[in-house]
Protein backbone atom coordinates (compact mmCIF):
# COMPACT_ATOMS: atom_id res chain seq x y z
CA UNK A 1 92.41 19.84 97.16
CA UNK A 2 89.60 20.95 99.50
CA UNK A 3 89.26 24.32 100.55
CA UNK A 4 86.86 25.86 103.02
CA UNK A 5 86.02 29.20 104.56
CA UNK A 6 84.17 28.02 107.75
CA UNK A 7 82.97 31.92 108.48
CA UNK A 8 81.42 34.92 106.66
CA UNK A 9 83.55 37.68 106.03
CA UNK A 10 80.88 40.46 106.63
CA UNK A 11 80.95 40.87 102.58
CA UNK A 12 77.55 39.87 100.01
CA UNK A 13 77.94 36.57 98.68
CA UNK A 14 78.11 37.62 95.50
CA UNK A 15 81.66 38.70 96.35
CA UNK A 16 82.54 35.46 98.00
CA UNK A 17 81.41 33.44 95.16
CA UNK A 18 83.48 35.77 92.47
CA UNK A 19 86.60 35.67 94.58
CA UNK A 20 86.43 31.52 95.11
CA UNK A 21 85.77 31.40 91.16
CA UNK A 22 89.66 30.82 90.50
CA UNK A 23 89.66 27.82 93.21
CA UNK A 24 86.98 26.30 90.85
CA UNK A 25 88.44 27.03 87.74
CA UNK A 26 91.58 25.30 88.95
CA UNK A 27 89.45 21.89 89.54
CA UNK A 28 89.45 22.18 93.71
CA UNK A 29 86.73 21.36 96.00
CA UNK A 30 85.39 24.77 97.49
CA UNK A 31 83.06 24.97 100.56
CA UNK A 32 81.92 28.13 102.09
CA UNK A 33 79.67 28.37 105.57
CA UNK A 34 77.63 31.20 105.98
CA UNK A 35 76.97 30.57 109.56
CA UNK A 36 79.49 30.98 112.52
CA UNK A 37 79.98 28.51 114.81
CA UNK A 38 82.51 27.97 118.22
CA UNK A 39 81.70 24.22 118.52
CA UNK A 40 84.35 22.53 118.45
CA UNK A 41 82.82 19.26 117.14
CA UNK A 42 81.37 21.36 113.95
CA UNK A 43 84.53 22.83 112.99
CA UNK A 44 86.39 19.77 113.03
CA UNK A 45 83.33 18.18 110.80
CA UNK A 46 84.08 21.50 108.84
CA UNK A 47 86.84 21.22 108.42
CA UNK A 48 87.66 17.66 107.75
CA UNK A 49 89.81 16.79 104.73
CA UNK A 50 90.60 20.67 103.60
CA UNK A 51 94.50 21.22 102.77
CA UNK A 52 93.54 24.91 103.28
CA UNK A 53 91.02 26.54 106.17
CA UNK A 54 89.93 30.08 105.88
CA UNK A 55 88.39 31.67 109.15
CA UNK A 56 87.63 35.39 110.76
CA UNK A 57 87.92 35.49 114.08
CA UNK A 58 86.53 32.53 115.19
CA UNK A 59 87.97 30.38 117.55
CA UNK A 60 90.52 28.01 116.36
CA UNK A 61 91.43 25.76 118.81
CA UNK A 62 94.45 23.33 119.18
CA UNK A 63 92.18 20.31 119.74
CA UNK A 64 90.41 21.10 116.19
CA UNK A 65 93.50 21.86 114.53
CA UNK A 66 94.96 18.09 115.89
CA UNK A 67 91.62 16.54 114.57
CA UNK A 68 92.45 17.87 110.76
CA UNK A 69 95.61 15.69 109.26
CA UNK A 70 95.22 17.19 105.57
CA UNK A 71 95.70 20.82 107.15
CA UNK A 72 98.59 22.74 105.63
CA UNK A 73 97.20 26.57 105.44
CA UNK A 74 95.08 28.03 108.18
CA UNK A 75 93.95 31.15 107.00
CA UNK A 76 93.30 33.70 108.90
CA UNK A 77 90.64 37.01 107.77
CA UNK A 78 92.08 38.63 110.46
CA UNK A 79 94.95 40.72 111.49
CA UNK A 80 95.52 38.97 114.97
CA UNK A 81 95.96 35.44 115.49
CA UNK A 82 95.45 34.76 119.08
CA UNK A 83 92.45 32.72 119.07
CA UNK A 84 94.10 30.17 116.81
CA UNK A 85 95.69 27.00 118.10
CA UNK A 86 99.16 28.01 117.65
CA UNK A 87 100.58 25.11 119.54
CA UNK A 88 98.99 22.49 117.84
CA UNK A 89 99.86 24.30 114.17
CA UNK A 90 103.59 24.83 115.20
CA UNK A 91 103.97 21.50 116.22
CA UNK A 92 102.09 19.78 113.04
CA UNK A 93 103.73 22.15 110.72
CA UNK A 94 100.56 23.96 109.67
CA UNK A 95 101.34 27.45 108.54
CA UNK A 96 99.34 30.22 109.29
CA UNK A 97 98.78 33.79 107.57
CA UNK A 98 96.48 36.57 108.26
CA UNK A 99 94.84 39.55 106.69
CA UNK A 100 97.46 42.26 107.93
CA UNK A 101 96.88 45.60 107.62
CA UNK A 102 93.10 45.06 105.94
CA UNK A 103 91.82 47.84 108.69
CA UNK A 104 94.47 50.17 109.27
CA UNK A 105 92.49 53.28 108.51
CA UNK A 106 89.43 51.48 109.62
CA UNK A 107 90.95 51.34 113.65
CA UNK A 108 93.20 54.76 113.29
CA UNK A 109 89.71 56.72 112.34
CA UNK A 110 88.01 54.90 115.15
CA UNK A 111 90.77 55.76 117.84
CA UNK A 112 90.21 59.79 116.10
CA UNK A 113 86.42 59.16 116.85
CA UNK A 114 86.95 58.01 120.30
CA UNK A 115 89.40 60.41 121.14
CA UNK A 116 86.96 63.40 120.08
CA UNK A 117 83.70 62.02 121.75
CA UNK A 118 85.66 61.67 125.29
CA UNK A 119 87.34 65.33 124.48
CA UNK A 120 84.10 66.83 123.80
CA UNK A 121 81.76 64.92 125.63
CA UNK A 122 79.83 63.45 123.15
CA UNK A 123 77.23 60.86 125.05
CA UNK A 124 77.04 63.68 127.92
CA UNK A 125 75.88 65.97 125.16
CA UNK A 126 73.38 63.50 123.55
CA UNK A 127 71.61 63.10 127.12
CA UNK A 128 71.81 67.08 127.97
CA UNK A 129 69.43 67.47 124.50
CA UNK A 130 67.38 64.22 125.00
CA UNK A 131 66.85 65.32 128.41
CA UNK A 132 65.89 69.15 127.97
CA UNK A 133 69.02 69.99 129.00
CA UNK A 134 71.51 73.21 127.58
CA UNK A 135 75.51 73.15 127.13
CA UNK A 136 75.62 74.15 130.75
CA UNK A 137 78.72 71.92 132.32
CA UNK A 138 79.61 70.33 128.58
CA UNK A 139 82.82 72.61 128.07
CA UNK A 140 85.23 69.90 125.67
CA UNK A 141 88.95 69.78 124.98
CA UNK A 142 90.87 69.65 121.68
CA UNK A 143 93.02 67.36 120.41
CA UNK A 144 95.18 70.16 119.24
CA UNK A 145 98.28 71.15 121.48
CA UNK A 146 97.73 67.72 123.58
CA UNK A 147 100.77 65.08 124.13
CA UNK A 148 99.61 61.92 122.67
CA UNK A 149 101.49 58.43 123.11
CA UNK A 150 101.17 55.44 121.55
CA UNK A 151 102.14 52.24 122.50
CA UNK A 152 103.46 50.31 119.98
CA UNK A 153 103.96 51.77 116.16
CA UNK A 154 103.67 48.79 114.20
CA UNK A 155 101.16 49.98 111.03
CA UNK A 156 97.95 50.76 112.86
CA UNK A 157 100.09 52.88 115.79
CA UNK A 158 101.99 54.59 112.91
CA UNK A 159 98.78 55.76 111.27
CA UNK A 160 97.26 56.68 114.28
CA UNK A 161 100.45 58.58 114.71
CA UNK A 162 99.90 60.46 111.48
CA UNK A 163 96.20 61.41 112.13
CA UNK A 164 97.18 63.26 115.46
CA UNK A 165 99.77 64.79 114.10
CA UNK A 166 97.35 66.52 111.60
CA UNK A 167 94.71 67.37 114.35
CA UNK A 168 98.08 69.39 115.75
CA UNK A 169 98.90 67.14 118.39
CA UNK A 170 102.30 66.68 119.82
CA UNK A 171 103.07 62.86 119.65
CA UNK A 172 105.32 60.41 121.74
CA UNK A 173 105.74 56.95 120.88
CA UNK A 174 107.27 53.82 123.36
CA UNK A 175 107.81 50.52 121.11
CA UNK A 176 109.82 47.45 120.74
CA UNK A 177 111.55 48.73 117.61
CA UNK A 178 112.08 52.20 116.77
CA UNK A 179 111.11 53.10 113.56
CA UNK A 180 112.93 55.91 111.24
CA UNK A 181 109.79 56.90 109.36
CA UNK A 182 108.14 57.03 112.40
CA UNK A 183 110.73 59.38 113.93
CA UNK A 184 110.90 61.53 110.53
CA UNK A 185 107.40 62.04 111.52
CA UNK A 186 108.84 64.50 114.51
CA UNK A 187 107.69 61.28 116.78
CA UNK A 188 109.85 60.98 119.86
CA UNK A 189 110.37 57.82 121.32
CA UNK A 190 110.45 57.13 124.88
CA UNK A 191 110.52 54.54 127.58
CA UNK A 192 106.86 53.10 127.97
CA UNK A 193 106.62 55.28 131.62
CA UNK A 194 107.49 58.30 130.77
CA UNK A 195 104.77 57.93 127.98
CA UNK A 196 102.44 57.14 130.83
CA UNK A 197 102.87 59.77 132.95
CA UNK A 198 103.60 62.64 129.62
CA UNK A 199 100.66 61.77 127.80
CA UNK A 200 97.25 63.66 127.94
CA UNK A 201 96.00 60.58 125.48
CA UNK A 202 97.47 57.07 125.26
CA UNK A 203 96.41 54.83 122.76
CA UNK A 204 97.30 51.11 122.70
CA UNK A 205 98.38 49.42 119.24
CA UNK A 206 100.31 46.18 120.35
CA UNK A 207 99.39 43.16 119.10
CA UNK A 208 98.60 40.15 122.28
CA UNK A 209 101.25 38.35 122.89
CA UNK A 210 102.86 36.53 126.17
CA UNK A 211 105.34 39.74 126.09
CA UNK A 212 102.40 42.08 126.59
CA UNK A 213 99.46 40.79 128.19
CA UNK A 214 99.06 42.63 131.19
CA UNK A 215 101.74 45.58 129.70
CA UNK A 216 99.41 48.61 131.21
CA UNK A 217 99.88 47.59 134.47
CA UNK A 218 97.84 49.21 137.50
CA UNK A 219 101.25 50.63 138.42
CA UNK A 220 101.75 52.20 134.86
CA UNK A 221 98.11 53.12 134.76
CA UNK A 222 98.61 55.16 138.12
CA UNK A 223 101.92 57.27 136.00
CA UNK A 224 98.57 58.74 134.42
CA UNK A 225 97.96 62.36 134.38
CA UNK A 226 94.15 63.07 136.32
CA UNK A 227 93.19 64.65 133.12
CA UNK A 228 94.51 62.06 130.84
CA UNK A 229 92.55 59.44 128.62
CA UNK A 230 93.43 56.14 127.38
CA UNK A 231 92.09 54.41 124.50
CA UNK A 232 92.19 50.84 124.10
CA UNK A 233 91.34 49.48 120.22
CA UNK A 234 93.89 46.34 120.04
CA UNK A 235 93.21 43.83 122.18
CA UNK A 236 91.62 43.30 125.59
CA UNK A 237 94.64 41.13 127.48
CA UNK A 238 97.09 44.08 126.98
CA UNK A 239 95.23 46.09 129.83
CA UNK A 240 94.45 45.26 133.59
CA UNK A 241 90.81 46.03 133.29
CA UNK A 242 90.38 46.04 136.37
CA UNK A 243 93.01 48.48 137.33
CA UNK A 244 91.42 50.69 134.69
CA UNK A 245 88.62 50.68 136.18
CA UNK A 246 89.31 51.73 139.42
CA UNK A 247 91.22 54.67 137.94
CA UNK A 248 88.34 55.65 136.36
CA UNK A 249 85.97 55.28 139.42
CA UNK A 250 88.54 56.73 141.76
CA UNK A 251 88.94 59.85 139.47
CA UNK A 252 92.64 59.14 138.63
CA UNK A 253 92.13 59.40 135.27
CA UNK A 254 89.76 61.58 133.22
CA UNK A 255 88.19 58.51 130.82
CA UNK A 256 88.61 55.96 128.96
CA UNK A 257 88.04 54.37 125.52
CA UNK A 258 87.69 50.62 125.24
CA UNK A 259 86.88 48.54 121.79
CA UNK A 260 88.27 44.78 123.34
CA UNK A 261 88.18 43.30 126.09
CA UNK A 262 89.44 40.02 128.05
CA UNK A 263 86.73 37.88 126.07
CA UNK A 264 84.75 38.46 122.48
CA UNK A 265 81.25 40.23 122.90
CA UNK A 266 78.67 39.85 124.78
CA UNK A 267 80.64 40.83 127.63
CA UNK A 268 79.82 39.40 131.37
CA UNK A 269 78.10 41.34 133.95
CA UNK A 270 81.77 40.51 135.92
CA UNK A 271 83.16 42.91 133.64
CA UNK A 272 84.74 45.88 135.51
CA UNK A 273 84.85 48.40 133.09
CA UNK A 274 81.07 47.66 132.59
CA UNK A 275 80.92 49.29 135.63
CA UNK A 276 83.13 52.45 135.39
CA UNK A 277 82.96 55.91 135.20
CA UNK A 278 83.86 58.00 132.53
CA UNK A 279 83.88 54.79 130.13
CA UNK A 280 83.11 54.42 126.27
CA UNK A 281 82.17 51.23 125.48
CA UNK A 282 82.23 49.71 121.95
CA UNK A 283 81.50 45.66 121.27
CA UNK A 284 84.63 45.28 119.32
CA UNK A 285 83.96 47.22 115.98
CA UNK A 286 87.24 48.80 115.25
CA UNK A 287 87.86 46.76 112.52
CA UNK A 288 84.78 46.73 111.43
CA UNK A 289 83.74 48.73 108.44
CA UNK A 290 82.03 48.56 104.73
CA UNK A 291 85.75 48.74 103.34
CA UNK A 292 87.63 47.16 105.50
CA UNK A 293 85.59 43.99 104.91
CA UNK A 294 85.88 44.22 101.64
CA UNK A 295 89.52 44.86 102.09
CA UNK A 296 89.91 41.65 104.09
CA UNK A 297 88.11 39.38 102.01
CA UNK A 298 90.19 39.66 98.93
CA UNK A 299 93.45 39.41 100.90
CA UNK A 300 92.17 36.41 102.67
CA UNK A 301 91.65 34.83 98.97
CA UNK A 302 95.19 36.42 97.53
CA UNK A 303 96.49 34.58 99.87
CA UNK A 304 94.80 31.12 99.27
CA UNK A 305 95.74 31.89 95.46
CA UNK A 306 99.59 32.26 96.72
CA UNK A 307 99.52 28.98 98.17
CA UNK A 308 98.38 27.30 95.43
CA UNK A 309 100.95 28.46 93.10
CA UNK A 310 102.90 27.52 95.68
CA UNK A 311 103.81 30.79 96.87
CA UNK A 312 104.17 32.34 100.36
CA UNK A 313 101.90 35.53 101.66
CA UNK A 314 101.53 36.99 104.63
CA UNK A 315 102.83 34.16 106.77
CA UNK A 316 103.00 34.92 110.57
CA UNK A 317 105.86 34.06 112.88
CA UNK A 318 105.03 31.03 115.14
């Protein structure tokens, strides 16, 4: 059997060599890529003859998937799966399975760090010192005694959950499924506008999906309190950007937090919240830490093991 990772995985390759040992010891054909690459044309060539792909979150596309007849696994070191070809997997049978829940603390401590900077003002401050400027005008907020909602309490949104309730926040939740250890929590779960227009902070933690791209609508975003923030660390589609920005430019909203976008890094000039007021900007890096990758990497290769016993792990839902 051949089996390729077509990606790093932000680990040494020391690590990647130790954790494809087993695949050699069992007498299959191992290939590993240490350079990324979107062509199409190369990641068919890649990819040619493997039973089992392993990828980040590179593009996957239905057209390369179609080109591979020996795929059975596609592999994904990732926790969503939206850049994969799902069509062309569902309808050649070709199972797919991700790396959930590698960078659950990762993103929660990210939304924390986020939250704070916009609270207290963090890149104002950093200009005020660099500039000869004083504290004059840089009076913050705390978390503490503040209504936070998240959207969607699948692992990541229940951690995040967790980590405000420590700071002393009071915490709201809207979802597609309520969730009893979420509620035990002293989490109250509401409809998704009257999180909206309750929340001093809402944070986003759904995956991308047909059911909620677009979900923060410019009408939902305009529920928003003047002071409010929203934070944005799951993916890009789930939020009219554009409506998001004009909050923020128009002063209907006190800032913003924003980790993904519409497309991957770099981001166009088009981009509105480029543009905004009041905006943190990050180039995707929630997930992205020391551990986490570490985390990720020997998931991604449990789960090659599994499927050569013949076992199932972490299969997604096409």
């Amino acid at each position: 059997m051949k089996i390729a990772l077509l990606e790093p995985l932000g680990v040494s390759r020391e690590l990647i060599d130790r954790l494809a040992q087993p695949i050699l010891d069992a007498g299959h054909t191992w290939v590993y890529y240490d350079q990324k690459t979107t062509d199409p044309e190369e990641l068919k060539r890649r990819s040619q003859e493997c039973e089992v792909v392993m990828i980040a979150n590179n593009p996957f596309p239905d057209e390369v998937v179609e080109a591979c007849p020996a795929l059975r696994l596609l592999n994904v070191a990732f926790t969503g799966i939206d850049h994969v070809g799902l069509n062309a997997c569902r309808s050649r049978g070709v199972t797919v399975c991700n790396a959930a829940n590698y960078s659950n603390q990762t993103v929660a401590e990210l939304v924390i760090g986020m939250t704070i900077s916009l609270l207290r003002r963090l890149p104002e401050c950093g200009e005020a010192v660099r500039s000869g400027g004083t504290s004059a005008g840089l009076c913050g907020r705390e978390i503490a005694g503040r209504t936070v909602g998240i959207v969607g309490t699948g692992r990541i949104g229940a951690m995040v959950a967790r980590l405000f309730l420590a700071f002393g926040a009071k915490v709201i939740a809207a979802s597609r499924t309520r969730r009893p250890e979420i509620e035990a929590l002293g989490v109250t779960y509401v409809s998704l506008e009257t999180l909206m227009a309750q929340s001093d902070i809402v944070t986003i933690h759904t995956p991308n999906t047909p059911a909620t791209r677009g979900l923060i609508s410019r009408k939902l975003i305009g529920l928003m309190k003047p002071s409010a923030l929203l934070v944005n660390c799951a993916r890009g589609p789930i939020v009219d950007s554009a409506a998001l920005a004009d909050a923020l430019n128009e002063g209907r909203i006190a800032g913003a937090a924003v980790d993904v976008f519409n497309v991957e890094p770099p981001i166009p000039d088009t981009e509105p919240l480029l543009h905004a007021k009041n905006a943190l900007l990050t180039p995707h890096v929630a997930f992205l830490s020391e551990e986490a990758m570490v985390r990720r990497a020997h998931i991604a290769f449990e789960n090659t093991y599994a499927y050569l016993r013949g076992e199932k792990q972490n299969v997604c839902s096409l």
